[in-house]
PDB file of N, CA and C in Angstrom:
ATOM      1  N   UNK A   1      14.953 -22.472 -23.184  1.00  0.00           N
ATOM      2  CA  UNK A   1      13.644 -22.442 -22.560  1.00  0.00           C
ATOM      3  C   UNK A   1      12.573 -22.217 -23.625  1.00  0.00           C
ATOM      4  N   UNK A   2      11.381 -22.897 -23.570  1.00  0.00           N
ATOM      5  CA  UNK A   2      10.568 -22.793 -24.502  1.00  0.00           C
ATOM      6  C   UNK A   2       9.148 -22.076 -24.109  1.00  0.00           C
ATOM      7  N   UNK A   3       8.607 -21.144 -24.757  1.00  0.00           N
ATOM      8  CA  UNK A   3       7.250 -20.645 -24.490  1.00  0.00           C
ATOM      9  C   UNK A   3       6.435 -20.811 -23.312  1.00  0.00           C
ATOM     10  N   UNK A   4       6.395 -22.235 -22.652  1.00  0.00           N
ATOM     11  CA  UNK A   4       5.433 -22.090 -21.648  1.00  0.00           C
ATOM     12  C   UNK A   4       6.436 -22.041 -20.427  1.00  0.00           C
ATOM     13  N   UNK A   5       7.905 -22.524 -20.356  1.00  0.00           N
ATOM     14  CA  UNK A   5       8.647 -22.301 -19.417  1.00  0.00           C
ATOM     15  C   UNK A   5       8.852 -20.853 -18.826  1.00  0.00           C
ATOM     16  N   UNK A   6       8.668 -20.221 -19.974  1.00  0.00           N
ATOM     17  CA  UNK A   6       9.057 -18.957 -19.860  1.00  0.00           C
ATOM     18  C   UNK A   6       8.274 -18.078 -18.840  1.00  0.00           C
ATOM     19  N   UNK A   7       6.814 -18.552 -19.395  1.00  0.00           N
ATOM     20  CA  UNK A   7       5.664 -18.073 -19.429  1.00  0.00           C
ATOM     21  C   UNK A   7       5.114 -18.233 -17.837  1.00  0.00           C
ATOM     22  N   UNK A   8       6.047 -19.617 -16.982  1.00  0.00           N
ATOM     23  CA  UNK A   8       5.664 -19.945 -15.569  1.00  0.00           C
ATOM     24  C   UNK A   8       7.062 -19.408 -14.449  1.00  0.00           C
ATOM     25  N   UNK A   9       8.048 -18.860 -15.745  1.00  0.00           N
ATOM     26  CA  UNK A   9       9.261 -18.130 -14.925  1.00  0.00           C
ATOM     27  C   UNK A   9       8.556 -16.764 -14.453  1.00  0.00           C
ATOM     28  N   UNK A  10       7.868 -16.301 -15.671  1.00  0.00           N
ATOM     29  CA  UNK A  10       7.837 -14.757 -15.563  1.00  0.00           C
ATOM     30  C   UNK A  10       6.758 -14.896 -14.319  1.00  0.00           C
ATOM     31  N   UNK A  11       5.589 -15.999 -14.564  1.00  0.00           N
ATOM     32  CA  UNK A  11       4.189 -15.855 -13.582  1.00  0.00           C
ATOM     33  C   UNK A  11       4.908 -16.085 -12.090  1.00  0.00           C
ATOM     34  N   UNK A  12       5.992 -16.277 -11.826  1.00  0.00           N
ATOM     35  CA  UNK A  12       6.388 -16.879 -10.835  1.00  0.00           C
ATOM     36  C   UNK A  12       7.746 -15.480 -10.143  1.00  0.00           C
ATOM     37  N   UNK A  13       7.696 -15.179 -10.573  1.00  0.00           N
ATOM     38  CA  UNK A  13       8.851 -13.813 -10.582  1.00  0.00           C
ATOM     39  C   UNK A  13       7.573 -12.404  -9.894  1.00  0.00           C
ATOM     40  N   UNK A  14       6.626 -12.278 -10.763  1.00  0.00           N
ATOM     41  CA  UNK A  14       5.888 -11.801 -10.534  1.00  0.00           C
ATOM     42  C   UNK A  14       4.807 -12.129  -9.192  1.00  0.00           C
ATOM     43  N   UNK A  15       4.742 -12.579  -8.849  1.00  0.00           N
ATOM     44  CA  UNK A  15       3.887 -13.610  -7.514  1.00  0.00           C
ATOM     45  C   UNK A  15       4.541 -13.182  -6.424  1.00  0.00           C
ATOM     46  N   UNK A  16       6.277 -13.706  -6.595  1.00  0.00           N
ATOM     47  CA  UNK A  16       7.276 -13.171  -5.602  1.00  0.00           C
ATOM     48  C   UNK A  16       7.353 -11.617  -5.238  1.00  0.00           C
ATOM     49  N   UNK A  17       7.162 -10.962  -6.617  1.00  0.00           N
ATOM     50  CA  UNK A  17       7.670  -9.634  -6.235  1.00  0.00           C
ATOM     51  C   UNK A  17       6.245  -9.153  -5.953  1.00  0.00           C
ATOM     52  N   UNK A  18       4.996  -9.414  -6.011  1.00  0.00           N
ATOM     53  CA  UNK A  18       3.963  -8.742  -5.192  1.00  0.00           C
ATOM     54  C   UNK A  18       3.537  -9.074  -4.190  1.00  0.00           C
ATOM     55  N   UNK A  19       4.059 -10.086  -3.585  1.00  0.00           N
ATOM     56  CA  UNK A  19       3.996 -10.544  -2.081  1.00  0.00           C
ATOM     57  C   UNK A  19       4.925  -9.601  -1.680  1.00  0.00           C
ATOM     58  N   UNK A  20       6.895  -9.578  -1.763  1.00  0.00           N
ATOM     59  CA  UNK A  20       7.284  -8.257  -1.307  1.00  0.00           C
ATOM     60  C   UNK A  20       6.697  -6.933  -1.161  1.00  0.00           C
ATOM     61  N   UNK A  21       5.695  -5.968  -2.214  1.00  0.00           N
ATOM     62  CA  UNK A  21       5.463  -4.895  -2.372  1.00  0.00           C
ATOM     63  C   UNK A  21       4.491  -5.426  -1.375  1.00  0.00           C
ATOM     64  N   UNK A  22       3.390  -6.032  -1.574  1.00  0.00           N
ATOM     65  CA  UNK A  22       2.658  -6.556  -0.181  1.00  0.00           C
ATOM     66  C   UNK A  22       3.131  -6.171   1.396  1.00  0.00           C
ATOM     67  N   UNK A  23       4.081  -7.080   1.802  1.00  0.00           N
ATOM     68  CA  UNK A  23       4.914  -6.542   2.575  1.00  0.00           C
ATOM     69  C   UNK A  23       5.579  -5.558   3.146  1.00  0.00           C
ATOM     70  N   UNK A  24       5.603  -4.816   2.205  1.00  0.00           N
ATOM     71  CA  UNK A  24       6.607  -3.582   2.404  1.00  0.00           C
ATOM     72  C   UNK A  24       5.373  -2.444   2.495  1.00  0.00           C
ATOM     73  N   UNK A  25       4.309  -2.682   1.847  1.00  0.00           N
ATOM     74  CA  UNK A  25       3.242  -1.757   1.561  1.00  0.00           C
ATOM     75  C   UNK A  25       2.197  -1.539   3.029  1.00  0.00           C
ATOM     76  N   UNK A  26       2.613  -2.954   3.606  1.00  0.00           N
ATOM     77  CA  UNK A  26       1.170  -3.382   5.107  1.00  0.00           C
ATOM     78  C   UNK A  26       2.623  -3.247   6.054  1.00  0.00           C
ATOM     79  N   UNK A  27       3.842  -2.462   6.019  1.00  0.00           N
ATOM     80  CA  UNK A  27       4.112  -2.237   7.786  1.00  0.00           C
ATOM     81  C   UNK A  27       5.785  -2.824   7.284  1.00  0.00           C
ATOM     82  N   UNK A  28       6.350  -3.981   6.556  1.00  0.00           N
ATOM     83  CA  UNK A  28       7.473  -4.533   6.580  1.00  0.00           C
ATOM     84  C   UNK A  28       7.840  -5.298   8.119  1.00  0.00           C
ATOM     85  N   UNK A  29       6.868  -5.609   8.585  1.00  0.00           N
ATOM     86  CA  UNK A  29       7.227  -6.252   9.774  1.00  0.00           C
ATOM     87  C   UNK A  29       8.131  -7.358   9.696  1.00  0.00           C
ATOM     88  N   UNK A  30       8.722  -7.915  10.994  1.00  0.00           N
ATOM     89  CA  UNK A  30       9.393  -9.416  10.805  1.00  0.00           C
ATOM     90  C   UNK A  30       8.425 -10.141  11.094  1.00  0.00           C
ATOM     91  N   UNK A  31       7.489  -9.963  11.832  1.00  0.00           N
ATOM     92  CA  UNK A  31       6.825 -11.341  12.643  1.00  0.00           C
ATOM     93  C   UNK A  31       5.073 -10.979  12.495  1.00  0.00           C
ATOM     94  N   UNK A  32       4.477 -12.290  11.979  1.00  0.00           N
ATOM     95  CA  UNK A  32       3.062 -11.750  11.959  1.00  0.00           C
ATOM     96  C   UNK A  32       2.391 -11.155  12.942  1.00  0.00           C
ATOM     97  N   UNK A  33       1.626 -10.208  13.261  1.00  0.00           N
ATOM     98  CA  UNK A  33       0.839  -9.869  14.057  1.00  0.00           C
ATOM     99  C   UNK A  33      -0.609  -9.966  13.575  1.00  0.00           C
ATOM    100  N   UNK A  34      -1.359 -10.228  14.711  1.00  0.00           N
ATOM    101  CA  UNK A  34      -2.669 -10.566  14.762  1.00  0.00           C
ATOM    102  C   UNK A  34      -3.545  -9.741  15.622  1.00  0.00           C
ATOM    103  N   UNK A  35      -3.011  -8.562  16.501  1.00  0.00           N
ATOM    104  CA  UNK A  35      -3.455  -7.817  17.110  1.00  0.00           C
ATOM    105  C   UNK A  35      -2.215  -6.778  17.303  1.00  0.00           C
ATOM    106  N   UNK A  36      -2.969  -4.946  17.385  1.00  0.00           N
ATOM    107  CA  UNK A  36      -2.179  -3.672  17.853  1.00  0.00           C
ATOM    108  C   UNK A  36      -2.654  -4.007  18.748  1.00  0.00           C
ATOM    109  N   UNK A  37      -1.526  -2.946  19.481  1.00  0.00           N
ATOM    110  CA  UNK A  37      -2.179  -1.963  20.029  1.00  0.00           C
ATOM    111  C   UNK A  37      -2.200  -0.704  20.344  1.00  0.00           C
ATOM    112  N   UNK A  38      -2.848   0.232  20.712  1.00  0.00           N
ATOM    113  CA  UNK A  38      -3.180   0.962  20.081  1.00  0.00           C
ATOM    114  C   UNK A  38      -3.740   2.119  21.439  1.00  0.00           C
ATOM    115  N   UNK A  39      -3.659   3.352  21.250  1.00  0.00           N
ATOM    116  CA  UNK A  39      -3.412   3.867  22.955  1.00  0.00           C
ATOM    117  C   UNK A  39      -4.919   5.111  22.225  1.00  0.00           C
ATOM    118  N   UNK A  40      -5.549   4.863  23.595  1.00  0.00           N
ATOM    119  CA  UNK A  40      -6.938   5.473  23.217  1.00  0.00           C
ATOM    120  C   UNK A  40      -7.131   6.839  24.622  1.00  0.00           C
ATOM    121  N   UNK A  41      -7.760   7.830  24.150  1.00  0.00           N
ATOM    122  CA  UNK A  41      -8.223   8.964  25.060  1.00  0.00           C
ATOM    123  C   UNK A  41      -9.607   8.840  25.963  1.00  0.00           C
ATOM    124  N   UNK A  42      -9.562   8.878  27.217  1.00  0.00           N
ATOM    125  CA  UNK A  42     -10.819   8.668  27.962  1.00  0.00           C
ATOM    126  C   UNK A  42     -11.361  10.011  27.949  1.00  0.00           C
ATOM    127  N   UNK A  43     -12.738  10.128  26.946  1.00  0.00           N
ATOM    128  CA  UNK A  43     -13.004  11.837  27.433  1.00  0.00           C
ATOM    129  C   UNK A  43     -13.548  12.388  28.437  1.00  0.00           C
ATOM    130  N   UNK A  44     -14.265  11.408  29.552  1.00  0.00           N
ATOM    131  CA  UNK A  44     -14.381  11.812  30.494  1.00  0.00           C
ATOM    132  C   UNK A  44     -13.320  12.704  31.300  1.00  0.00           C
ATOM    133  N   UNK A  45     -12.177  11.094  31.714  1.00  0.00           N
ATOM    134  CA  UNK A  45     -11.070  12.158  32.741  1.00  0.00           C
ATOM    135  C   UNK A  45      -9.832  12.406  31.891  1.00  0.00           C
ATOM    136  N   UNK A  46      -9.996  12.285  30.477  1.00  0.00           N
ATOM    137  CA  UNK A  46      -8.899  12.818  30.239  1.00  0.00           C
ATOM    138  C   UNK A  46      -7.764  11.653  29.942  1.00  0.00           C
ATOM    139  N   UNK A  47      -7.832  11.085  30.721  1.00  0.00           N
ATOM    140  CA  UNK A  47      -6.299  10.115  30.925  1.00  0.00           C
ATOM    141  C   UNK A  47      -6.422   9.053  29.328  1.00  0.00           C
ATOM    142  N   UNK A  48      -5.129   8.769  29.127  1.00  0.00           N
ATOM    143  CA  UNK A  48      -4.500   7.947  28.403  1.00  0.00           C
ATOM    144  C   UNK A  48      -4.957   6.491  28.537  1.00  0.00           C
ATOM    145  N   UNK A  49      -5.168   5.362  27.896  1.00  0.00           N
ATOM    146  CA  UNK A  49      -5.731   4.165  28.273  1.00  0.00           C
ATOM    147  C   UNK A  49      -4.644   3.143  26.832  1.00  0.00           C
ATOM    148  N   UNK A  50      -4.108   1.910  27.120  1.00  0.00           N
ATOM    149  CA  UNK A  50      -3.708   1.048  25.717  1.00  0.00           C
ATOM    150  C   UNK A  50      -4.857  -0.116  25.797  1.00  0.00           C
ATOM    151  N   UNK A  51      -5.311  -0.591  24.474  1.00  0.00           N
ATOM    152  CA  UNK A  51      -6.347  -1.160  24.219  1.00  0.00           C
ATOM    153  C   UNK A  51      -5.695  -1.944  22.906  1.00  0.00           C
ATOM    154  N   UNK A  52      -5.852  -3.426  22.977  1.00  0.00           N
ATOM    155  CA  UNK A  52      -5.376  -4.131  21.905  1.00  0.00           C
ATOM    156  C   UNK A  52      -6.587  -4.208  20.600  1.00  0.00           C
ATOM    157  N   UNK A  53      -6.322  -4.347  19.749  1.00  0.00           N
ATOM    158  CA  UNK A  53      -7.390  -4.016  18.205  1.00  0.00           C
ATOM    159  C   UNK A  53      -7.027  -5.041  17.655  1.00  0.00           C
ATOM    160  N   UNK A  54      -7.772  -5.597  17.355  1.00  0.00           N
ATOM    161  CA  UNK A  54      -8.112  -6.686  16.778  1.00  0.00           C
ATOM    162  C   UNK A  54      -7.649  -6.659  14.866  1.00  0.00           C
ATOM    163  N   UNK A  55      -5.883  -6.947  14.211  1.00  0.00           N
ATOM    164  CA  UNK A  55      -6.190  -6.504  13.233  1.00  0.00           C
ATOM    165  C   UNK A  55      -5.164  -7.574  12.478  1.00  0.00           C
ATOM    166  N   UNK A  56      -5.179  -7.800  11.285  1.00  0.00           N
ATOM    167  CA  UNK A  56      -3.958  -8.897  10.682  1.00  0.00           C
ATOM    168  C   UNK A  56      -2.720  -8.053   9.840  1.00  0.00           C
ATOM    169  N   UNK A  57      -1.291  -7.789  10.421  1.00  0.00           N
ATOM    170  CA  UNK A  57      -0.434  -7.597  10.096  1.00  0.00           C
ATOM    171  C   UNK A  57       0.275  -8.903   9.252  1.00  0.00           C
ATOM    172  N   UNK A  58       0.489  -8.826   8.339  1.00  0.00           N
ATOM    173  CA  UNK A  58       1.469 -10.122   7.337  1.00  0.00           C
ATOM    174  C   UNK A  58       3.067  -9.536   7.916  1.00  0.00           C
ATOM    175  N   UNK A  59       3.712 -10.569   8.059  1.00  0.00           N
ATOM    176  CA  UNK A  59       5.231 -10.281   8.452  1.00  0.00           C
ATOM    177  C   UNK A  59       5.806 -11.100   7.306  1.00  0.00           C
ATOM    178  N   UNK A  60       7.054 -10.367   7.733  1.00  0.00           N
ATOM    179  CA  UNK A  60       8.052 -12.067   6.773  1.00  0.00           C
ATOM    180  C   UNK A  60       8.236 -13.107   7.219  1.00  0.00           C
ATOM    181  N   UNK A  61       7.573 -13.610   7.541  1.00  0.00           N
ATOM    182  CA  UNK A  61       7.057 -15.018   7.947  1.00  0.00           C
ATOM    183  C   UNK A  61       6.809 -15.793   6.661  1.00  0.00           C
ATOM    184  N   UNK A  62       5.555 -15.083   6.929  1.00  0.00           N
ATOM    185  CA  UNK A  62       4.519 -15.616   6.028  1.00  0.00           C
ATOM    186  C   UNK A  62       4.930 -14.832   4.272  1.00  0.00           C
ATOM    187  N   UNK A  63       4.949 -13.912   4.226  1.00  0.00           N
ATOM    188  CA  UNK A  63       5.703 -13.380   3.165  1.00  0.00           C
ATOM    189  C   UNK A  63       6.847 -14.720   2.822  1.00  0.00           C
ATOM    190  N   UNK A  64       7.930 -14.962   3.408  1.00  0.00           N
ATOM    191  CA  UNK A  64       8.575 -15.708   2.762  1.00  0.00           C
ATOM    192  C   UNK A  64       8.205 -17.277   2.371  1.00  0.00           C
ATOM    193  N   UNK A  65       7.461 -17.560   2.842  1.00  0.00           N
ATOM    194  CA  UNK A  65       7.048 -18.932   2.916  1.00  0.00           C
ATOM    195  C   UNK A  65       5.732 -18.696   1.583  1.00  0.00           C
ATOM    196  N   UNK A  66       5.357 -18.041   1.535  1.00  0.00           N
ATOM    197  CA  UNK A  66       4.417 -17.933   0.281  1.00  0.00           C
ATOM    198  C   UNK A  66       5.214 -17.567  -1.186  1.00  0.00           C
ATOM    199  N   UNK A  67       6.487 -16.822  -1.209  1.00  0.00           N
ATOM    200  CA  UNK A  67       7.060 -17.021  -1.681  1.00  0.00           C
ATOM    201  C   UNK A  67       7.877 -18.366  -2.158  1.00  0.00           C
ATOM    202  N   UNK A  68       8.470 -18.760  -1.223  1.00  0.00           N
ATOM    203  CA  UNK A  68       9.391 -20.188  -1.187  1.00  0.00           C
ATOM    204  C   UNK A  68       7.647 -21.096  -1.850  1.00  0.00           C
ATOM    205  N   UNK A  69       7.303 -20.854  -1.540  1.00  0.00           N
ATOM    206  CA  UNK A  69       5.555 -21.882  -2.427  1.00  0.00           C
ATOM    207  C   UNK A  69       5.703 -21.314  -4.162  1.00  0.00           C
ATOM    208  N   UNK A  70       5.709 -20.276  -4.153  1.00  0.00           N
ATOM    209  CA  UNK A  70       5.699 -19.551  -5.393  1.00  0.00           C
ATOM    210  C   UNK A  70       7.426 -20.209  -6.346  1.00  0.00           C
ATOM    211  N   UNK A  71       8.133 -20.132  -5.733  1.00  0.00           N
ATOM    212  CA  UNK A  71       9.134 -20.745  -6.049  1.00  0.00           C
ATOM    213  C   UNK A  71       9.017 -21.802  -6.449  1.00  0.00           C
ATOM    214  N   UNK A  72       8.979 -22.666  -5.553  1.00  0.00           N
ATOM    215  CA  UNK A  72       8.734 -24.353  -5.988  1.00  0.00           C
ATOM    216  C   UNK A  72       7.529 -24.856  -6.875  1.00  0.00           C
ATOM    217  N   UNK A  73       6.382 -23.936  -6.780  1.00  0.00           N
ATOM    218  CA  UNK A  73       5.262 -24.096  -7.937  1.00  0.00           C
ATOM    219  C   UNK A  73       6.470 -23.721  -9.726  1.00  0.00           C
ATOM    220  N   UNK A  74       6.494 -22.493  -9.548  1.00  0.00           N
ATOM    221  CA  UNK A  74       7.492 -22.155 -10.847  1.00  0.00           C
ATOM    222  C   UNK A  74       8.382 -23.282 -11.155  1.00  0.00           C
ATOM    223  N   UNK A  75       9.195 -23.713 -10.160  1.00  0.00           N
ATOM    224  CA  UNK A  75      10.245 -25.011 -10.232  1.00  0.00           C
ATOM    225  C   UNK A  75       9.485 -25.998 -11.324  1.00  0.00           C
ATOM    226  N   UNK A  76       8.824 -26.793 -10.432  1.00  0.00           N
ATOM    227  CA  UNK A  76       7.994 -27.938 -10.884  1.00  0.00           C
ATOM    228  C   UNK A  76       7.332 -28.043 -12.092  1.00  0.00           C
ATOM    229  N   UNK A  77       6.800 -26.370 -12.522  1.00  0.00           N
ATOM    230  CA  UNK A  77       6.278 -26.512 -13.501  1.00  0.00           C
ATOM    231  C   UNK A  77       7.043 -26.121 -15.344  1.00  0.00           C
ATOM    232  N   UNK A  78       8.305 -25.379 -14.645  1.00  0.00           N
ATOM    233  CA  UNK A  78       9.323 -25.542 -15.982  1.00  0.00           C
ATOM    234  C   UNK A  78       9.515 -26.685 -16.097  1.00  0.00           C
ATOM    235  N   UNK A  79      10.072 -27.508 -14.625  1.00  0.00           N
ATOM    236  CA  UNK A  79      10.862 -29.074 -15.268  1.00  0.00           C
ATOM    237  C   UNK A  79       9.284 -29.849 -16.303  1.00  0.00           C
ATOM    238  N   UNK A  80       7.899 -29.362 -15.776  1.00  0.00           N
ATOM    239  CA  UNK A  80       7.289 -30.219 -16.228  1.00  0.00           C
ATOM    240  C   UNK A  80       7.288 -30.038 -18.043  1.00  0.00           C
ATOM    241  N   UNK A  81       7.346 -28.368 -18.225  1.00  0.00           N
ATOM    242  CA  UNK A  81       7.230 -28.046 -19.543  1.00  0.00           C
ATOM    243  C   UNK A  81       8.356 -28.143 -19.969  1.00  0.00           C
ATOM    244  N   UNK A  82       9.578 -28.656 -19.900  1.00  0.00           N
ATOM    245  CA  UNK A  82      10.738 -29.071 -20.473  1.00  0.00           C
ATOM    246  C   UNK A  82      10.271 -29.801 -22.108  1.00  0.00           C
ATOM    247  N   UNK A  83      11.116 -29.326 -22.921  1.00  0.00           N
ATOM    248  CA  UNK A  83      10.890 -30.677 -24.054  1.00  0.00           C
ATOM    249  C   UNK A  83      10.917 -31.501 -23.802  1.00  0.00           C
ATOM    250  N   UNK A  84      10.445 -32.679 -24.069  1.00  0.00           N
ATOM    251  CA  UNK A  84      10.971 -33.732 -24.251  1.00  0.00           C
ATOM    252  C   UNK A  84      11.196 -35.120 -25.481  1.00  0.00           C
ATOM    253  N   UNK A  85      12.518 -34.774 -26.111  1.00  0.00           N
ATOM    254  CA  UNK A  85      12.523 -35.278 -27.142  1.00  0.00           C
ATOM    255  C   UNK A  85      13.075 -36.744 -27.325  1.00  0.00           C
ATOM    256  N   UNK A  86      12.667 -37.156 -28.073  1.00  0.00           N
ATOM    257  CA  UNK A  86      12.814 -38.859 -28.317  1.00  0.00           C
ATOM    258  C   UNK A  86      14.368 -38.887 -29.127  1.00  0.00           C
ATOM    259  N   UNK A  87      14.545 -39.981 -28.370  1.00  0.00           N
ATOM    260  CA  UNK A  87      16.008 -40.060 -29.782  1.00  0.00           C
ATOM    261  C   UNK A  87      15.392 -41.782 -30.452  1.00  0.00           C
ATOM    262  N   UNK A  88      16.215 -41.338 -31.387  1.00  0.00           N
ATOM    263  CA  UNK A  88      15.754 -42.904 -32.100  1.00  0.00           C
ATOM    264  C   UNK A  88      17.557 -43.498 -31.922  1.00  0.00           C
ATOM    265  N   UNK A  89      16.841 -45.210 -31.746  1.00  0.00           N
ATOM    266  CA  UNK A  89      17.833 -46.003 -31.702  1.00  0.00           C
ATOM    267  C   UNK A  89      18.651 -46.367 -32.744  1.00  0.00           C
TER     268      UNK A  89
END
């Protein structure tokens, strides 16, 4: 592997593993969410009420699929920085 291969392994290793810490950091969910919810106090009477909140959870959904992107970018771009050397006839 030569210098810039290297250079789109490591950028690409790295991409992956901060989308995980991402993940793991906002909840580790499986499935995106796009709304809690979320259980609120009425101070009038007292009583209990659930109320959905409006908020963006990342799941592994999307985590993996931005990955698997991150992957195939890295792919594409070692084969592109491959040597490529001439032979003579």
């Amino acid at each position: 592997m030569n210098r810039k291969q290297k250079i789109a392994l490591l950028t690409g290793l790295i991409i992956v593993a901060a989308a995980l810490l991402f993940w793991l950091t906002s909840g580790a969910e499986i499935f995106t969410k796009t709304a809690m919810l979320v259980e609120k106090q009425d101070e009038l009477f007292g009583t209990a009420y659930k109320e959905w909140k409006n908020t963006f959870i990342p799941g592994l959904d999307i985590t993996a699929a931005f990955a698997v992107l991150s992957i195939f970018t890295s792919s594409v771009l070692i084969y592109l920085f491959k040597n490529k050397r001439k032979e003579s006839v």
